[in-house]
PDB file of N, CA and C in Angstrom:
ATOM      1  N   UNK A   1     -20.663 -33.984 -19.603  1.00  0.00           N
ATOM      2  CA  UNK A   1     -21.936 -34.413 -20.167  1.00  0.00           C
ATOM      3  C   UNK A   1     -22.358 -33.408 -21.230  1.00  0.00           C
ATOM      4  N   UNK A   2     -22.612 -33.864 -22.311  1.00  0.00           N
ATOM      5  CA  UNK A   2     -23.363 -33.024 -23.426  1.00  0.00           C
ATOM      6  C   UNK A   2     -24.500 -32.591 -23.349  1.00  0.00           C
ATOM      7  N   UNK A   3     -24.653 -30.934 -22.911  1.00  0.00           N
ATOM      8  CA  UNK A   3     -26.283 -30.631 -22.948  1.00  0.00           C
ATOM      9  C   UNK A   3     -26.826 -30.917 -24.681  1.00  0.00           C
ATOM     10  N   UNK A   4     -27.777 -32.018 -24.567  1.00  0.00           N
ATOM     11  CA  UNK A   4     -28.534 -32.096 -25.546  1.00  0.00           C
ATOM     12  C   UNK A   4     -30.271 -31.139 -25.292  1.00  0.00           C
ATOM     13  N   UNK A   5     -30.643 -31.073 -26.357  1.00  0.00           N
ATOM     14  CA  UNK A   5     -32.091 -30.228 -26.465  1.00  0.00           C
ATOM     15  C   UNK A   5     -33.030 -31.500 -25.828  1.00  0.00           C
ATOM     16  N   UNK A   6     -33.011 -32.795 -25.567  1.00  0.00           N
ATOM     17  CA  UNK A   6     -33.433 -33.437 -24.615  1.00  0.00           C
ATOM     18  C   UNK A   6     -32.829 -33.425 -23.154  1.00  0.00           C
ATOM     19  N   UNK A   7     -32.093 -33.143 -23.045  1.00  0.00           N
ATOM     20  CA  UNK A   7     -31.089 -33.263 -21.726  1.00  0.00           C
ATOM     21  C   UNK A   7     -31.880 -31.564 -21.018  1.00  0.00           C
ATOM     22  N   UNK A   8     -31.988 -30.973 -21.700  1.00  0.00           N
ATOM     23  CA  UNK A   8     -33.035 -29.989 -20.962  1.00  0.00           C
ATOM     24  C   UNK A   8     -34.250 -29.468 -21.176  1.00  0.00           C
ATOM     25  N   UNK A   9     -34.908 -30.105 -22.136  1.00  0.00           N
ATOM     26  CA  UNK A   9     -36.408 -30.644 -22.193  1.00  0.00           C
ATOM     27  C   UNK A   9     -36.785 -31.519 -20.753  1.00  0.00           C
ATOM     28  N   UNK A  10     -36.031 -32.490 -20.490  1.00  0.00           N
ATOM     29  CA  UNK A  10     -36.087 -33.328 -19.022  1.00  0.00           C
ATOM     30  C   UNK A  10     -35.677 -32.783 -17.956  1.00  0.00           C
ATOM     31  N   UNK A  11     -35.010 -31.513 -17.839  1.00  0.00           N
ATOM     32  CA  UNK A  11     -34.447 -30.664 -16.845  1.00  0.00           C
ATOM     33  C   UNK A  11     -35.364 -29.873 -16.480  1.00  0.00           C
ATOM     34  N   UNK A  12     -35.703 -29.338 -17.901  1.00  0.00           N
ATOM     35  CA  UNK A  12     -37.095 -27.975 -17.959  1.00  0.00           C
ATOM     36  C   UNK A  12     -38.191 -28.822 -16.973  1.00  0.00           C
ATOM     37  N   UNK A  13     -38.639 -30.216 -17.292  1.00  0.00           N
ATOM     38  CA  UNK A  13     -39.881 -31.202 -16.409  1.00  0.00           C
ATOM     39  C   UNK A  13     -39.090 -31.050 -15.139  1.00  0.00           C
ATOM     40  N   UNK A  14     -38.513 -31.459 -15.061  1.00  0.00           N
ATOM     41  CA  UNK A  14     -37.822 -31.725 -13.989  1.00  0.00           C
ATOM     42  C   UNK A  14     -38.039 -30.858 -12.692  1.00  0.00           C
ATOM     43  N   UNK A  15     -37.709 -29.223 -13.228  1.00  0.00           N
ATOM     44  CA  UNK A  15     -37.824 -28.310 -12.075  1.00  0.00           C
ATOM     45  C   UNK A  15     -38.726 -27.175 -12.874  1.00  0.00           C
ATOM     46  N   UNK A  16     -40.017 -27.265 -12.682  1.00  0.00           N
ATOM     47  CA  UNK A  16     -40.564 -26.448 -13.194  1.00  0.00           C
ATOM     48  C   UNK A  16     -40.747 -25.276 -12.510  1.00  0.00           C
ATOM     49  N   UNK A  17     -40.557 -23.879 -13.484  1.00  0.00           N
ATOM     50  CA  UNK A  17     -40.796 -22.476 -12.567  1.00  0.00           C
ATOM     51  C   UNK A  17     -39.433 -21.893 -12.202  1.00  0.00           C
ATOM     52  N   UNK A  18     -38.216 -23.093 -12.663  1.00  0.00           N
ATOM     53  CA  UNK A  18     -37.021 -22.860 -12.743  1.00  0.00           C
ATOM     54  C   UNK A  18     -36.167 -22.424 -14.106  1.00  0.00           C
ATOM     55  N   UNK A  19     -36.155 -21.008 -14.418  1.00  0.00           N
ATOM     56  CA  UNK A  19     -35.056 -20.746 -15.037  1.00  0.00           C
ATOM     57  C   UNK A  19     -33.635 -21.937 -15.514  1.00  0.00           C
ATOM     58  N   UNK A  20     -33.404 -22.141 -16.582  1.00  0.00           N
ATOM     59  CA  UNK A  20     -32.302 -22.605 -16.774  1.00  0.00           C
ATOM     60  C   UNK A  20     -31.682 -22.306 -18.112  1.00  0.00           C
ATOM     61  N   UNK A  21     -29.754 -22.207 -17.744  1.00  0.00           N
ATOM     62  CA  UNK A  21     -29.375 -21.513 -18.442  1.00  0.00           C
ATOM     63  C   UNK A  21     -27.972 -22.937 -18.882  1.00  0.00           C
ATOM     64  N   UNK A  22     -27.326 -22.366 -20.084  1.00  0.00           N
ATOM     65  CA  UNK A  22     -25.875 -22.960 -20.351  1.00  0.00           C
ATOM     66  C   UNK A  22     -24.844 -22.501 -19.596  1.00  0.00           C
ATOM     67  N   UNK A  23     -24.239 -22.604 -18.806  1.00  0.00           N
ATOM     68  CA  UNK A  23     -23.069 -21.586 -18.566  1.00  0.00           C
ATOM     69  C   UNK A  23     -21.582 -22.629 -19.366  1.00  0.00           C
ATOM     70  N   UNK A  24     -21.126 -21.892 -19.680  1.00  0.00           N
ATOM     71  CA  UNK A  24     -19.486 -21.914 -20.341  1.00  0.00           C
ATOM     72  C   UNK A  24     -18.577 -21.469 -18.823  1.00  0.00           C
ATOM     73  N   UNK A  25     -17.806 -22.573 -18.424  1.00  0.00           N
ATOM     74  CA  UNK A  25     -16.765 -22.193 -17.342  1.00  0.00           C
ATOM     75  C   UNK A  25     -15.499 -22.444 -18.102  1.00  0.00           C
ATOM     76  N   UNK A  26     -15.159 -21.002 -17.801  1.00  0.00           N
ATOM     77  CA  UNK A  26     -13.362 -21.262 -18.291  1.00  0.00           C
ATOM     78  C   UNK A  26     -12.388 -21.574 -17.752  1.00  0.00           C
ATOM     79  N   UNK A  27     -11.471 -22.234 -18.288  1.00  0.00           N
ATOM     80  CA  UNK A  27     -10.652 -23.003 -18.188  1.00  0.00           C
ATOM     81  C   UNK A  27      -9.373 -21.666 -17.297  1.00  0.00           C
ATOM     82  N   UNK A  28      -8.415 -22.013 -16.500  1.00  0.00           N
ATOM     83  CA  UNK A  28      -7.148 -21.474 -15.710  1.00  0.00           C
ATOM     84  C   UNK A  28      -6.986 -20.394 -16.478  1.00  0.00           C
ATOM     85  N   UNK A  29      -6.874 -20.582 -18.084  1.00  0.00           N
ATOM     86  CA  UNK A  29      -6.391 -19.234 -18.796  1.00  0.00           C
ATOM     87  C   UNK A  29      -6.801 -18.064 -19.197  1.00  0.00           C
ATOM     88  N   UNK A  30      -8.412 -18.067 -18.753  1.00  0.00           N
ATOM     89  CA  UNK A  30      -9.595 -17.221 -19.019  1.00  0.00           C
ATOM     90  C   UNK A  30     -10.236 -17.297 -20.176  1.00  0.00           C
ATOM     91  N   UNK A  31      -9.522 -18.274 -21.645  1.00  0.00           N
ATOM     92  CA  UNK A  31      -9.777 -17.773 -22.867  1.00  0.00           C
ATOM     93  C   UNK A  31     -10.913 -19.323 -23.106  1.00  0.00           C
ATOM     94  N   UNK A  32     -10.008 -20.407 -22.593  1.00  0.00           N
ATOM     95  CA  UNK A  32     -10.781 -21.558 -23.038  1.00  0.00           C
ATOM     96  C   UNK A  32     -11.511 -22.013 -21.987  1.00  0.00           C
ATOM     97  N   UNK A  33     -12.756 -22.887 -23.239  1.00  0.00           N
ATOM     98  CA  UNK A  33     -13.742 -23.305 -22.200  1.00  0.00           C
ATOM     99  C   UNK A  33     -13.563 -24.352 -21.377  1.00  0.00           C
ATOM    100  N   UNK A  34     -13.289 -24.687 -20.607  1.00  0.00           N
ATOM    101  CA  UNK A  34     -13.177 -26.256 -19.677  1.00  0.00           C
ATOM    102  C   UNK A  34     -14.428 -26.852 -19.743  1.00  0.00           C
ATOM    103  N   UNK A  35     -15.463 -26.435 -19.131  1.00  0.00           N
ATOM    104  CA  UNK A  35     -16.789 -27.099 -19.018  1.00  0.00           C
ATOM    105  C   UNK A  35     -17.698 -26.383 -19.491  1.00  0.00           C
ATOM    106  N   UNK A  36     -19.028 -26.792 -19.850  1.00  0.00           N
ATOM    107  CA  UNK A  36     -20.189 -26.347 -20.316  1.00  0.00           C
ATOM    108  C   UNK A  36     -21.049 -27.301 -19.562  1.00  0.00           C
ATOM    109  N   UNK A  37     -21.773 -26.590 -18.571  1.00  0.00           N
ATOM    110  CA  UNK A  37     -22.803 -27.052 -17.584  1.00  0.00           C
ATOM    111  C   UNK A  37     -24.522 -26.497 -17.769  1.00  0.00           C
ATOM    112  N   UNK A  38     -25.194 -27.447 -17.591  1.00  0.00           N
ATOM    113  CA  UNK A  38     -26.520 -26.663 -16.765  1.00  0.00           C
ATOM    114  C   UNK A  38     -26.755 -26.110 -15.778  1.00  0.00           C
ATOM    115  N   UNK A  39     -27.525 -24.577 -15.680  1.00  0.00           N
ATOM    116  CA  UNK A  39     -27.633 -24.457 -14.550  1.00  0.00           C
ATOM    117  C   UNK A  39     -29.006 -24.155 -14.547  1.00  0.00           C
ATOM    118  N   UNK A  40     -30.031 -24.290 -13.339  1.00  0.00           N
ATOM    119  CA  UNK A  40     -31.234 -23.824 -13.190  1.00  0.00           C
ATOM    120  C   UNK A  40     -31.051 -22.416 -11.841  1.00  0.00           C
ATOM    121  N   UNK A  41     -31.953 -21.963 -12.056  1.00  0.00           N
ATOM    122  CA  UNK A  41     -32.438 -20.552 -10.624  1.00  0.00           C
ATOM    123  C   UNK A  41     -32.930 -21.366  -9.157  1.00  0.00           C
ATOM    124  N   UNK A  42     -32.203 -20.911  -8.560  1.00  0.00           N
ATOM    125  CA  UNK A  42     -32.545 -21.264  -7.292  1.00  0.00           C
ATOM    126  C   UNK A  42     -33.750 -21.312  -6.913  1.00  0.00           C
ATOM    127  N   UNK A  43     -34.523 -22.551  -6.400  1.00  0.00           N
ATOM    128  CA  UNK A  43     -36.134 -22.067  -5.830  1.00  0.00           C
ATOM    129  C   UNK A  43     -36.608 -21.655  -4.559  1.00  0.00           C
ATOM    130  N   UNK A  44     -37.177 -21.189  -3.724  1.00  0.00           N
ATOM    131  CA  UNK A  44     -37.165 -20.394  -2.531  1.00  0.00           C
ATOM    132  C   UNK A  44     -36.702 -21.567  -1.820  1.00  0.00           C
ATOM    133  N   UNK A  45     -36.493 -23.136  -1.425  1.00  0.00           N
ATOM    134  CA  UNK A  45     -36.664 -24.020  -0.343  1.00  0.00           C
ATOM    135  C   UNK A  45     -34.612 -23.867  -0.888  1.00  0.00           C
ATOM    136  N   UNK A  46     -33.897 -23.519  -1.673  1.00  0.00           N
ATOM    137  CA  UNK A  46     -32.378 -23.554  -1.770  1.00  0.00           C
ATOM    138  C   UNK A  46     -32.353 -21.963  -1.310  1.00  0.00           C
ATOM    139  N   UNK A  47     -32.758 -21.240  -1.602  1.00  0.00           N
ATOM    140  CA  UNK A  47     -32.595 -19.780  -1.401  1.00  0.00           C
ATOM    141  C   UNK A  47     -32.477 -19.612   0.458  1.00  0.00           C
ATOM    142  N   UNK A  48     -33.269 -20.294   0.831  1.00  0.00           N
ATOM    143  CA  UNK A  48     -33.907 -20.444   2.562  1.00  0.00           C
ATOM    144  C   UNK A  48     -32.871 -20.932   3.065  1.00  0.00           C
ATOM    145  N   UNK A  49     -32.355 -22.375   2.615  1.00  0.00           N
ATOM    146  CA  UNK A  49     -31.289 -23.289   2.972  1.00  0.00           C
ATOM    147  C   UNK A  49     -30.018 -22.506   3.277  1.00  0.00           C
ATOM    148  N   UNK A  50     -29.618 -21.783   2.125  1.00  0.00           N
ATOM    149  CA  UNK A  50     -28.426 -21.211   1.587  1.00  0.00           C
ATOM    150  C   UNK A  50     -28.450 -19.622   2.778  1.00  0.00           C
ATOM    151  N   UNK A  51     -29.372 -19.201   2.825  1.00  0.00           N
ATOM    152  CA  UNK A  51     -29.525 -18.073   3.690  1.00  0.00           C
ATOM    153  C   UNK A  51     -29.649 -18.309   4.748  1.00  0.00           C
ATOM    154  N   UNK A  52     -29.832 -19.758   5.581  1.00  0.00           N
ATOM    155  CA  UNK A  52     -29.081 -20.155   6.886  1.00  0.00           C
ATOM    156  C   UNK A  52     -27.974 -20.305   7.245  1.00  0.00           C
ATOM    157  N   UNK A  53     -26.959 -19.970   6.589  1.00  0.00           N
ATOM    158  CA  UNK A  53     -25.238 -20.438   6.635  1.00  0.00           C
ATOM    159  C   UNK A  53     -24.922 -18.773   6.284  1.00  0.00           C
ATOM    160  N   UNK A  54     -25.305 -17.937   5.452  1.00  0.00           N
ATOM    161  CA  UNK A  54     -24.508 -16.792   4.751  1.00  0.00           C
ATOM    162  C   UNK A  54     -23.859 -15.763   6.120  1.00  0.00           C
ATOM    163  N   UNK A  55     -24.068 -16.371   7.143  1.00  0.00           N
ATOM    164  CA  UNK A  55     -23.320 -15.023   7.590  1.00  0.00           C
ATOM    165  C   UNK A  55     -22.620 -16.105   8.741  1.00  0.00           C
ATOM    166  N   UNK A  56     -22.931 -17.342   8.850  1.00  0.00           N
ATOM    167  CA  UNK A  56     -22.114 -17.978  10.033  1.00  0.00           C
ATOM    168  C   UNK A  56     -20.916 -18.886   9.217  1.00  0.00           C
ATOM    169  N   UNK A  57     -21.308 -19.263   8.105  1.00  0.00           N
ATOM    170  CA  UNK A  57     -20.440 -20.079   6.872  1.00  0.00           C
ATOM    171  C   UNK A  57     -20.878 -20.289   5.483  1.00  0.00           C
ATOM    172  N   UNK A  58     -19.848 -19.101   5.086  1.00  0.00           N
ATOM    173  CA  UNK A  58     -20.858 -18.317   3.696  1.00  0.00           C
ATOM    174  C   UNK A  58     -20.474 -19.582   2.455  1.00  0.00           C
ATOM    175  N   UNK A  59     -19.127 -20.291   2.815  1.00  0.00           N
ATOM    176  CA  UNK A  59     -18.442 -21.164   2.333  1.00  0.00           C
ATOM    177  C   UNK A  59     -19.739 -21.922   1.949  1.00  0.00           C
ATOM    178  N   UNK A  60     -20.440 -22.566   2.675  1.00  0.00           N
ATOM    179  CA  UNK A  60     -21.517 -23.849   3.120  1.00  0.00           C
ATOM    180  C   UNK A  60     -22.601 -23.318   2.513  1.00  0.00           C
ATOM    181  N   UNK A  61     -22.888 -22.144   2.235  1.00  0.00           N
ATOM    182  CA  UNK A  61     -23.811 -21.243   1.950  1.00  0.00           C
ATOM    183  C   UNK A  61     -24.096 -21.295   0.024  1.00  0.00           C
ATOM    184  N   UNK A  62     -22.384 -20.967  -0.115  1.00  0.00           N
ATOM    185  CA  UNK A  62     -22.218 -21.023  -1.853  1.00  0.00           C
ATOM    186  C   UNK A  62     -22.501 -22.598  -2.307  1.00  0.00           C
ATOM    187  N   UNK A  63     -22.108 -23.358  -1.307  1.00  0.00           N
ATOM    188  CA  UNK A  63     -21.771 -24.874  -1.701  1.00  0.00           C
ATOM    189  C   UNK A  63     -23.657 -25.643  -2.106  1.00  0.00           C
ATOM    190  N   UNK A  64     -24.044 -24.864  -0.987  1.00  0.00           N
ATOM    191  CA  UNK A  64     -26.054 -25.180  -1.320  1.00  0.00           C
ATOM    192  C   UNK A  64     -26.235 -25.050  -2.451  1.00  0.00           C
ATOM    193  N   UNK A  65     -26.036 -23.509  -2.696  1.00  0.00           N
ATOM    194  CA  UNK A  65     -26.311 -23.269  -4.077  1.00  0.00           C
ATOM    195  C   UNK A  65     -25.594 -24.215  -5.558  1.00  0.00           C
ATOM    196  N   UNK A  66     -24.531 -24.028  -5.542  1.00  0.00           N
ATOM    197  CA  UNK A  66     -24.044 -24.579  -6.298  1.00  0.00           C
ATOM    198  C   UNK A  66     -24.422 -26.628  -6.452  1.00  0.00           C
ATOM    199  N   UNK A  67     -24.508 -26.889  -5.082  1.00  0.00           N
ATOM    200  CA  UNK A  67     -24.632 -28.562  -5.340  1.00  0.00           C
ATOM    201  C   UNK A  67     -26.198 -28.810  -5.579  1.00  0.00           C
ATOM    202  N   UNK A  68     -27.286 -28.066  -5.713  1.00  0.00           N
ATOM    203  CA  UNK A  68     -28.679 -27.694  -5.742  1.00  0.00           C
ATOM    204  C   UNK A  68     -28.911 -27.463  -7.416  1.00  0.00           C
ATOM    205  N   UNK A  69     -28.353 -26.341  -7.405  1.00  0.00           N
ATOM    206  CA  UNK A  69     -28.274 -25.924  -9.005  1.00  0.00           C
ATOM    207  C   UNK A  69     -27.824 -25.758 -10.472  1.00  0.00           C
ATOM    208  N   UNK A  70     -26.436 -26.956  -9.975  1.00  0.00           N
ATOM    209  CA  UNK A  70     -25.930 -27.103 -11.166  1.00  0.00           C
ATOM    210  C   UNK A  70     -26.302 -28.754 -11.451  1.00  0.00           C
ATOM    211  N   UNK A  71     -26.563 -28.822 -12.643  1.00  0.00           N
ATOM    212  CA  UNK A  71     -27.480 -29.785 -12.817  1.00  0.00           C
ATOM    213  C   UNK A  71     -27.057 -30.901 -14.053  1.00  0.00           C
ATOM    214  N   UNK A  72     -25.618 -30.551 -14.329  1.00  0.00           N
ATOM    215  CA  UNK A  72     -24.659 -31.402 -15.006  1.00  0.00           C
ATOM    216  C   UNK A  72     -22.982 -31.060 -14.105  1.00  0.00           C
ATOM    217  N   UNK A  73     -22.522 -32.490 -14.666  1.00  0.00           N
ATOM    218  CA  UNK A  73     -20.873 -32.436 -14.283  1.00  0.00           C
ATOM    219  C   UNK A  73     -20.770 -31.413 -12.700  1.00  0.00           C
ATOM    220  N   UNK A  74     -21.625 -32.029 -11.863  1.00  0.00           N
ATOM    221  CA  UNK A  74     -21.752 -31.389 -10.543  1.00  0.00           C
ATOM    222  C   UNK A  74     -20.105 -31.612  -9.334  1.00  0.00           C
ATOM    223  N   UNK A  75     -19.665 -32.963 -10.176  1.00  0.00           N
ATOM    224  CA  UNK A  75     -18.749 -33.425  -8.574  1.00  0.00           C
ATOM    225  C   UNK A  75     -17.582 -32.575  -9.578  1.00  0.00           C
ATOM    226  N   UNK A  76     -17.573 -32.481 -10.632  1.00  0.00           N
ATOM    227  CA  UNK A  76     -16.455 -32.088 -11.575  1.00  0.00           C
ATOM    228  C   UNK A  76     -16.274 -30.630 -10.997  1.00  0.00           C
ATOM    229  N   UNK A  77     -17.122 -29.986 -11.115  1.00  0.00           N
ATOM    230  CA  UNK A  77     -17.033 -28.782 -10.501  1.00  0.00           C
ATOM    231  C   UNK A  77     -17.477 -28.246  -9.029  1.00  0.00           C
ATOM    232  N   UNK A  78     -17.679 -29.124  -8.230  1.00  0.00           N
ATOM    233  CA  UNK A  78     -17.184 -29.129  -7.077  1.00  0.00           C
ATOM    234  C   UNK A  78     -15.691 -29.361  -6.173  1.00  0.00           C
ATOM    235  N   UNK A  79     -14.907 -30.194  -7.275  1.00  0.00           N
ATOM    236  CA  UNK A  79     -13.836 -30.442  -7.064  1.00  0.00           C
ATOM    237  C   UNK A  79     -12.983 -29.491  -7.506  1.00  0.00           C
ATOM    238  N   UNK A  80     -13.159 -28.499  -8.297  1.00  0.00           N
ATOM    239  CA  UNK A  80     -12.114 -27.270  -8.595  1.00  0.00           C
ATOM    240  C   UNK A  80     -12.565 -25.539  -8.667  1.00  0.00           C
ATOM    241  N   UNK A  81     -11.814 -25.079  -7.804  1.00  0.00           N
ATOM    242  CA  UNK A  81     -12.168 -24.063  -6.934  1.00  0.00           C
ATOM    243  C   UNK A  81     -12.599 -23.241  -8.036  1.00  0.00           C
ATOM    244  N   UNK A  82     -11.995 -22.834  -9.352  1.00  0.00           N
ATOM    245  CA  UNK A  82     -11.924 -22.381 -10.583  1.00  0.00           C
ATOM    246  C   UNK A  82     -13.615 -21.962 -11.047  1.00  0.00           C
ATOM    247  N   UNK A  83     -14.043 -23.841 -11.207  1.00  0.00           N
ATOM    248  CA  UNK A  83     -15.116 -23.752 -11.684  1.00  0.00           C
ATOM    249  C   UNK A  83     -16.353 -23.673 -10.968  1.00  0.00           C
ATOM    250  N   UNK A  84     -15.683 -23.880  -9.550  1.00  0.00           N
ATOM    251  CA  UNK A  84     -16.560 -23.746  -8.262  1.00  0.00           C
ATOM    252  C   UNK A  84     -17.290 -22.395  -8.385  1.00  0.00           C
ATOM    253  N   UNK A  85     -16.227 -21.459  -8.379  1.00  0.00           N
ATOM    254  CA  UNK A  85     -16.726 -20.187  -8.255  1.00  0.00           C
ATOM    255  C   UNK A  85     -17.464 -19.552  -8.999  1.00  0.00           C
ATOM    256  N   UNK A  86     -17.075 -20.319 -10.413  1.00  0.00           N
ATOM    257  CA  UNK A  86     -17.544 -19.047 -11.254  1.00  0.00           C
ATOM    258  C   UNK A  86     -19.266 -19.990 -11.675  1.00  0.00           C
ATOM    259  N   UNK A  87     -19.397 -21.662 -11.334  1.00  0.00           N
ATOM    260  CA  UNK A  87     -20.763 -21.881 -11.368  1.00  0.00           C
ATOM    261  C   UNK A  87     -21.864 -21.023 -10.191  1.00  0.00           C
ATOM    262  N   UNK A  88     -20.840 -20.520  -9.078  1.00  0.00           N
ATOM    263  CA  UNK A  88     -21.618 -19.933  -8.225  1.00  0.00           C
ATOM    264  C   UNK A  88     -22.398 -18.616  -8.390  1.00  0.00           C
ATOM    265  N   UNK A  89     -21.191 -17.967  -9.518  1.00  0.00           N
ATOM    266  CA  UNK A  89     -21.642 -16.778  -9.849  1.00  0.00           C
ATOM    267  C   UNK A  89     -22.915 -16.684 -11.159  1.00  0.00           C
ATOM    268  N   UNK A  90     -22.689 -17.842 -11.937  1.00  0.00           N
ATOM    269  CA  UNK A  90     -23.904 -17.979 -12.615  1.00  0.00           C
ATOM    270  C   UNK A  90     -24.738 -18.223 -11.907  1.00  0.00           C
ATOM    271  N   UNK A  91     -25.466 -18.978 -11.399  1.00  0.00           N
ATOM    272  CA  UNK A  91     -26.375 -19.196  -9.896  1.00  0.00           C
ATOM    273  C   UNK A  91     -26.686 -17.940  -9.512  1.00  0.00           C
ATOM    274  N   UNK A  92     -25.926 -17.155  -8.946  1.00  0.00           N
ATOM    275  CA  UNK A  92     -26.315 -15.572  -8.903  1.00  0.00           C
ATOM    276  C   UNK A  92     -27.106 -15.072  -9.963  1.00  0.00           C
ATOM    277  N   UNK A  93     -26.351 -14.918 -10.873  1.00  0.00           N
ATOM    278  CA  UNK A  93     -27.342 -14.306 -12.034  1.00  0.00           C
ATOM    279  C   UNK A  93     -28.789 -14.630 -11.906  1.00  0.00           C
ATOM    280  N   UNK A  94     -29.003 -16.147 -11.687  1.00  0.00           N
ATOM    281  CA  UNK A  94     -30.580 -16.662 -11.909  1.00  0.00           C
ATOM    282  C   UNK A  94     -31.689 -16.326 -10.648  1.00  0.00           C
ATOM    283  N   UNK A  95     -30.530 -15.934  -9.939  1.00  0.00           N
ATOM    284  CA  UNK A  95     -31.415 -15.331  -8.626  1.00  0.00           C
ATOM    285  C   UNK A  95     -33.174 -15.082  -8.970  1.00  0.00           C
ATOM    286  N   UNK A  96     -34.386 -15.335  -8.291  1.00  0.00           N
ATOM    287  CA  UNK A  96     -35.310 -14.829  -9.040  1.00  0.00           C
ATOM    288  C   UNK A  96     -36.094 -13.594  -8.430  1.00  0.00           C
ATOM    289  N   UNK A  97     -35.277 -12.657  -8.426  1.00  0.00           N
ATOM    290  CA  UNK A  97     -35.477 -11.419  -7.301  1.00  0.00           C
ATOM    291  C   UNK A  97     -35.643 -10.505  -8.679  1.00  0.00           C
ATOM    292  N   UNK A  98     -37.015  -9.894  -8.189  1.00  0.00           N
ATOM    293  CA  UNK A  98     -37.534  -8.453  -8.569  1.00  0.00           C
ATOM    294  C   UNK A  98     -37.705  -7.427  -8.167  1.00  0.00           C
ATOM    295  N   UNK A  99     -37.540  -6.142  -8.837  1.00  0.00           N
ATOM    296  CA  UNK A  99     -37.906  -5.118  -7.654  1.00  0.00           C
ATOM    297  C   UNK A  99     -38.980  -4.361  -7.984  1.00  0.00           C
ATOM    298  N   UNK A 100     -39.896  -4.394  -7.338  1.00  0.00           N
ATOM    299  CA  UNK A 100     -41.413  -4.211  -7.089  1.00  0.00           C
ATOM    300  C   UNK A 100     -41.206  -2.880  -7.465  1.00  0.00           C
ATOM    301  N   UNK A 101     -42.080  -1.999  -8.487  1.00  0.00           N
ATOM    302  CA  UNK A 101     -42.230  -0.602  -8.243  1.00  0.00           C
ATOM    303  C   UNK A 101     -42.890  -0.246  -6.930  1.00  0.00           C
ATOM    304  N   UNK A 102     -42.396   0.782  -6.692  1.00  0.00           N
ATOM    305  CA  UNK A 102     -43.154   1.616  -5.006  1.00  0.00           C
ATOM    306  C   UNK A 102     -43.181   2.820  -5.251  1.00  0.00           C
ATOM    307  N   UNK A 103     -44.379   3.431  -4.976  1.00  0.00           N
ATOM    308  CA  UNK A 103     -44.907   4.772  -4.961  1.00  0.00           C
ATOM    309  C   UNK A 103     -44.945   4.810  -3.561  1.00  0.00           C
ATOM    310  N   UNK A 104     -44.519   6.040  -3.255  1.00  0.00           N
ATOM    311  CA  UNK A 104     -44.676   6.772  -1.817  1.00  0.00           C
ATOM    312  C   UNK A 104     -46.123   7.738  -1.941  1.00  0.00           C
ATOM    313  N   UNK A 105     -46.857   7.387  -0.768  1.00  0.00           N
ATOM    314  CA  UNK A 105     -48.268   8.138  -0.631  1.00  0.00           C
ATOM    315  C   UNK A 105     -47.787   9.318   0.056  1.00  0.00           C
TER     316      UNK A 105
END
């Protein structure tokens, strides 16, 4: 699917408060691109989901994330381990975790 500047104008409505990015997944050889997907940031109700499985079936865990947050050519890259992984690792990136400054009294 072609991300058009409408195709995530309707994505942006879609999940608001959600980060979303292009990711480029490469292809077996590392150099070429195979797919170009949407992805959005996980929102706390996938983050929750996904953090019920991470330590009993981390497998089931990545799969939340990924079938939650990729938001084009989803079965395409569910079906190959390749692009499986590395949409998972974008997903990571969007994580929406900060780290609070802390002063010790």
């Amino acid at each position: 699917m072609e991300i058009t500047k409408e195709l995530i104008e309707k994505k942006r409505a879609e999940n608001p408060g959600c980060k979303l990015a292009k990711v480029a997944l490469k292809a077996e050889d590392e150099k070429s691109v195979a797919l170009e997907v949407l992805v959005k940031s996980p929102d706390r109700k996938i983050i929750s989901e996904a953090e019920k499985w991470e330590n009993t079936n981390p497998g089931k865990a990545k799969e939340i994330y990924v079938r939650n947050c990729v938001l084009t050519d989803v079965d395409a890259v569910m079906e190959d381990d390749n692009l499986f992984y590395q949409a998972f690792f974008a997903v990571t990136e969007l994580l929406p975790f900060q780290k609070p400054e802390v002063k010790m009294l």
